[in-house]
Protein backbone atom coordinates (compact mmCIF):
# COMPACT_ATOMS: atom_id res chain seq x y z
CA UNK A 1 0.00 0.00 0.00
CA UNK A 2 1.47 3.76 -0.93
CA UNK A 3 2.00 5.61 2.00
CA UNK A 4 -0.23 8.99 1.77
CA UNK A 5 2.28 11.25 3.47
CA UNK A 6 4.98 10.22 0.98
CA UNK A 7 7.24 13.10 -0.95
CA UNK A 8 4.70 15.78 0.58
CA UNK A 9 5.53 19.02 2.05
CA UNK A 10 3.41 18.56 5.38
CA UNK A 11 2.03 20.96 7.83
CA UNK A 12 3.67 20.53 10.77
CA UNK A 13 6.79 20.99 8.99
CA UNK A 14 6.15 23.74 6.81
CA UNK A 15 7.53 26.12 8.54
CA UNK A 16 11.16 24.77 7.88
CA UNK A 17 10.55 25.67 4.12
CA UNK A 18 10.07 29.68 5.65
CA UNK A 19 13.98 30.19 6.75
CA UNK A 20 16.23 31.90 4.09
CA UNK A 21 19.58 31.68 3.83
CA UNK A 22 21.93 33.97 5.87
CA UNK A 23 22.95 35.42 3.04
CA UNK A 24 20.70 37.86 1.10
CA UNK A 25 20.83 35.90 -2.47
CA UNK A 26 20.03 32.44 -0.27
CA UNK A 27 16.46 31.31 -1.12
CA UNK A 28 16.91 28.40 1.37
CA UNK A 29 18.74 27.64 5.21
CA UNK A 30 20.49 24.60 5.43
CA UNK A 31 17.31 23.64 7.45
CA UNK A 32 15.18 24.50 4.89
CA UNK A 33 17.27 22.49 2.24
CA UNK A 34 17.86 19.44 4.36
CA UNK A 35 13.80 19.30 4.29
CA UNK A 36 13.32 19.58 0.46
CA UNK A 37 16.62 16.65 -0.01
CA UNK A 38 14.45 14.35 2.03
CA UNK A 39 11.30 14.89 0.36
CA UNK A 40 12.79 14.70 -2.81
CA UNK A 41 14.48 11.56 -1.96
CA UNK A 42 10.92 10.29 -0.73
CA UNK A 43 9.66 11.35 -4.25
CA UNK A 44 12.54 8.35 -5.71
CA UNK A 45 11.61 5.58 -3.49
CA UNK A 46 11.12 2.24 -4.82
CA UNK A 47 7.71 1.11 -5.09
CA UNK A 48 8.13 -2.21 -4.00
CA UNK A 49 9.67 -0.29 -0.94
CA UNK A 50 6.76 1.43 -0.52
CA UNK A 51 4.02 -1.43 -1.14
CA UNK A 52 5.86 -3.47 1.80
CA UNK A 53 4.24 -1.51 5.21
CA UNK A 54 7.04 -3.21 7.69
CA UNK A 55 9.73 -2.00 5.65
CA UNK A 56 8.31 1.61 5.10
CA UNK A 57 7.82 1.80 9.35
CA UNK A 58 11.75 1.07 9.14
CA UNK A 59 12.23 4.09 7.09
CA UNK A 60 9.51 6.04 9.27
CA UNK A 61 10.80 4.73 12.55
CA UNK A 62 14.41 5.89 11.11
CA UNK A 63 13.46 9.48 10.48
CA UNK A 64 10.94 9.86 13.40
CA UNK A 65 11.48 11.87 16.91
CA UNK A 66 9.81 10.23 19.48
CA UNK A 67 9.60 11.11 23.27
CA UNK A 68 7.61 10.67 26.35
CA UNK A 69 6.60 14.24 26.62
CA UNK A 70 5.47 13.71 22.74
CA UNK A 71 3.62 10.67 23.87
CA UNK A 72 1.83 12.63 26.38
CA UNK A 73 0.75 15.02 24.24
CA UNK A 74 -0.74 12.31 22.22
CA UNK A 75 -2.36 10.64 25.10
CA UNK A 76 -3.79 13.97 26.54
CA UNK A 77 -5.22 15.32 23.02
CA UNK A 78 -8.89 13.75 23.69
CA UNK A 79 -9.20 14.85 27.00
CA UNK A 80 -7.88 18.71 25.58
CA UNK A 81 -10.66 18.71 22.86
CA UNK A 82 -13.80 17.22 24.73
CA UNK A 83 -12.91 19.93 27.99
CA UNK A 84 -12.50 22.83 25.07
CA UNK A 85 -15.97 21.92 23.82
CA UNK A 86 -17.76 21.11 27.01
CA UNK A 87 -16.53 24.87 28.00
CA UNK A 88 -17.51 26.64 24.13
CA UNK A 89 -19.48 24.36 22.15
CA UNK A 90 -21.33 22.07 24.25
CA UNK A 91 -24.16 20.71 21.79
CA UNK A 92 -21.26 20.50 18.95
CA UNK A 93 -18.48 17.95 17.88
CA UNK A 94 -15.43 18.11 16.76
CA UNK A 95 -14.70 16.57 12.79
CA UNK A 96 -12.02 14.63 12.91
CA UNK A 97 -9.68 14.87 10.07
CA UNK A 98 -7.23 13.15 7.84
CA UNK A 99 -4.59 14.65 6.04
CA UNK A 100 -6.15 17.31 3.76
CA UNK A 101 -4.28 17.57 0.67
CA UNK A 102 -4.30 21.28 -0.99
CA UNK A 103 -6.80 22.03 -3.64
CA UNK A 104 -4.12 23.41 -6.44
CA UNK A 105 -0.52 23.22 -5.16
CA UNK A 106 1.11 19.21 -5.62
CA UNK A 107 2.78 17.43 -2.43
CA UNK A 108 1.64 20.11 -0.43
CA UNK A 109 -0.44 18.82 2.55
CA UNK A 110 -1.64 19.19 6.37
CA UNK A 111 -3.20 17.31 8.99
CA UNK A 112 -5.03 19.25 11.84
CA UNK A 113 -6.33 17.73 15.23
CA UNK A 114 -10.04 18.62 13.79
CA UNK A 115 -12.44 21.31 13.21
CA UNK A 116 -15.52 22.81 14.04
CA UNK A 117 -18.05 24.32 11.86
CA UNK A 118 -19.17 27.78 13.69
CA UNK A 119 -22.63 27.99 14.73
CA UNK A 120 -23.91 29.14 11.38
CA UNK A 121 -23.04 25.96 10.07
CA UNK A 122 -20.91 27.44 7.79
CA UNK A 123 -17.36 28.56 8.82
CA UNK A 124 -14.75 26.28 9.19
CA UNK A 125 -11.98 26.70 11.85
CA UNK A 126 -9.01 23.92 11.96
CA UNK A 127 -8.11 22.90 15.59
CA UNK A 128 -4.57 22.48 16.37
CA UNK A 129 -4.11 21.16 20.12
CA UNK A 130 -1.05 21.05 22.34
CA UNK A 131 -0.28 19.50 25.00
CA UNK A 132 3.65 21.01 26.57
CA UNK A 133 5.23 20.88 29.95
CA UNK A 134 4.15 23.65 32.88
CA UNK A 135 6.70 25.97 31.79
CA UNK A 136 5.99 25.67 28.13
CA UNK A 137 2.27 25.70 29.29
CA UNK A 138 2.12 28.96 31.30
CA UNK A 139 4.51 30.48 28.45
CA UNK A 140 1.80 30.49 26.21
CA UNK A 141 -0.94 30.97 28.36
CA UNK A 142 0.31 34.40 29.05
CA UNK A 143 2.22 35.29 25.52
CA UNK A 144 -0.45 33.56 23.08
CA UNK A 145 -3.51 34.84 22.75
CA UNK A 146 -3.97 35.78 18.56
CA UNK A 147 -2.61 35.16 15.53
CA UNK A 148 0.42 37.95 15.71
CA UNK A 149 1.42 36.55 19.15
CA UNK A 150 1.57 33.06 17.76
CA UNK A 151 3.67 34.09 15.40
CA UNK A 152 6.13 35.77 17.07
CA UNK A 153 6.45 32.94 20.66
CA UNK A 154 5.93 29.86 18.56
CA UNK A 155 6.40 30.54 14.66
CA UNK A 156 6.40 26.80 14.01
CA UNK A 157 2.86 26.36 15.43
CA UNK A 158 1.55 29.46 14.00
CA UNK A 159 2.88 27.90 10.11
CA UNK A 160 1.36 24.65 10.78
CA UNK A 161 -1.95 26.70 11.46
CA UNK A 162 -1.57 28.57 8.38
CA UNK A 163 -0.81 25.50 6.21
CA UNK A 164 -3.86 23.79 7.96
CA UNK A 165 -5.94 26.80 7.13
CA UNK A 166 -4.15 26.93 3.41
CA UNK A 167 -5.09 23.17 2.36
CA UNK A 168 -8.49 22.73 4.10
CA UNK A 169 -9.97 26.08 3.02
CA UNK A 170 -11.05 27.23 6.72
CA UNK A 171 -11.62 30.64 7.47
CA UNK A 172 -9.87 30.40 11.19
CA UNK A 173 -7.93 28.40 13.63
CA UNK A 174 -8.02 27.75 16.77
CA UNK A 175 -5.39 26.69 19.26
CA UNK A 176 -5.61 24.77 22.30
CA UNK A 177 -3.04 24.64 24.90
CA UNK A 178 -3.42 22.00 27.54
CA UNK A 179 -2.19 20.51 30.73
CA UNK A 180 -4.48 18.19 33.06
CA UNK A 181 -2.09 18.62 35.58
CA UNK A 182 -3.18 22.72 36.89
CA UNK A 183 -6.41 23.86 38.14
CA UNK A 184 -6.83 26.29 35.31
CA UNK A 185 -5.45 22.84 32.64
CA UNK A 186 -6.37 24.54 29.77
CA UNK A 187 -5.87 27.59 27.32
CA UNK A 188 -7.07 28.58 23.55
CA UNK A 189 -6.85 31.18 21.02
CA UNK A 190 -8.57 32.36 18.04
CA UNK A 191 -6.09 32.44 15.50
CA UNK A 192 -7.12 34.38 11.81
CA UNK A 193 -6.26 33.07 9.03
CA UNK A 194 -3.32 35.69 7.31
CA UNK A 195 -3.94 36.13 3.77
CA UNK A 196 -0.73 37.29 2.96
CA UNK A 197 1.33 35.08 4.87
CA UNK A 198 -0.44 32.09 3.40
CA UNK A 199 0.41 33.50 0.14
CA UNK A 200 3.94 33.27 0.69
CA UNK A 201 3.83 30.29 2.31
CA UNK A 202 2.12 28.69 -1.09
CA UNK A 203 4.87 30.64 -2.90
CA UNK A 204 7.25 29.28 -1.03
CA UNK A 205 6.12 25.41 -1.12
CA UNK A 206 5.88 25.80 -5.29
CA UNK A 207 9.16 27.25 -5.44
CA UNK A 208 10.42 24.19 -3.31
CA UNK A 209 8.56 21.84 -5.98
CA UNK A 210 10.42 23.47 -8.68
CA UNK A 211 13.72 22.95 -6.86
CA UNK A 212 12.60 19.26 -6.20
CA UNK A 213 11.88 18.92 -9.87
CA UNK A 214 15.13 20.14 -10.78
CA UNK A 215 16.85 17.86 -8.39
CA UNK A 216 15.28 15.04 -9.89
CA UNK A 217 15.64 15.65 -13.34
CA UNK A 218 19.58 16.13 -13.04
């Protein structure tokens, strides 16, 4: 079976792809470049490689990060969504989500925690949830409270929200912060979707392509 995420330019690593170079003709960081090598690499695999699942949770298992404190967050995510909507939305429900590939740009795709509709029934909003240690915790309860103050404590979150946003369509975000541990566990913000940051974000992920596609073809 074809893995789904494979040779894509994901969400929650978009915002590698935003870092120029130190110097002023540099389109890319060595961060930034590292990222397109691999997915351009992923865009060469073998497909027998990629029909055999064991072998392709190798390769994943190879390239993954995992921790306890990542685990957590994992284990805590339910429990952060179902307080958030007991508290705002009680008669709603969260839709959950697979990755949501974008509408015009190739390999260029994001997977948020959920949405909501708003209580139109129209307006979609993305839900990206967290789930950090105290510090990290109180950090953005006090800093993080919109869009602009995303972006300037955690500009890796605040991309991922803006690719979310890009490849789903939604009209907003919202992010949840979240630690069972505290009396007051948990913390969210609106977060508006930025027109013209998503524009160069898109700009940015097609210019990658083009790089991709000239790594390839040499």
């Amino acid at each position: 079976m074809v893995q789904d995420s494979n040779g894509k330019f994901s969400g929650s690593r978009i915002s590698e792809l935003m870092k120029c170079g130190r110097k002023k003709e540099e389109t890319w960081s060595e961060t930034a470049r590292s990222y397109i090598y691999q997915v351009a690499g992923e865009r060469l695999f073998n497909e027998k490689f990629l029909e055999d699942d064991g072998i392709f949770q190798d390769y994943l298992d190879l390239i993954s990060v995992s921790t306890k404190a990542m685990q957590f967050g994992s284990d805590q995510e339910d429990a952060a969504k179902s307080l958030f909507m007991q508290m705002n939305f009680p008669e709603g429900e969260i839709v959950e989500l697979s990755s949501c590939k974008h509408d015009t740009i190739p390999y260029f795709a994001a997977s948020p925690d959920g949405a909501i509709y708003g209580r139109d029934g129209e307006d979609l909003k993305i839900i990206e949830v967290k789930c950090p240690n105290i510090n990290t915790y109180m950090k953005y309860r006090t800093l993080i409270h919109d869009a602009a103050s995303l972006k300037e404590t955690e500009p890796k979150y605040y991309w991922q929200m803006m690719a979310e946003m890009s490849c789903t369509g939604a009209k907003g975000g919202i992010l949840i912060v979240y630690c069972p541990w505290l009396s007051k566990p948990i913390h969210w913000a609106e977060i508006d979707r930025v027109e013209d940051d998503i524009k160069l974000m898109e700009d940015r992920v097609i210019l990658a392509n083009d790089f991709i596609n000239e790594i390839i073809n040499n």
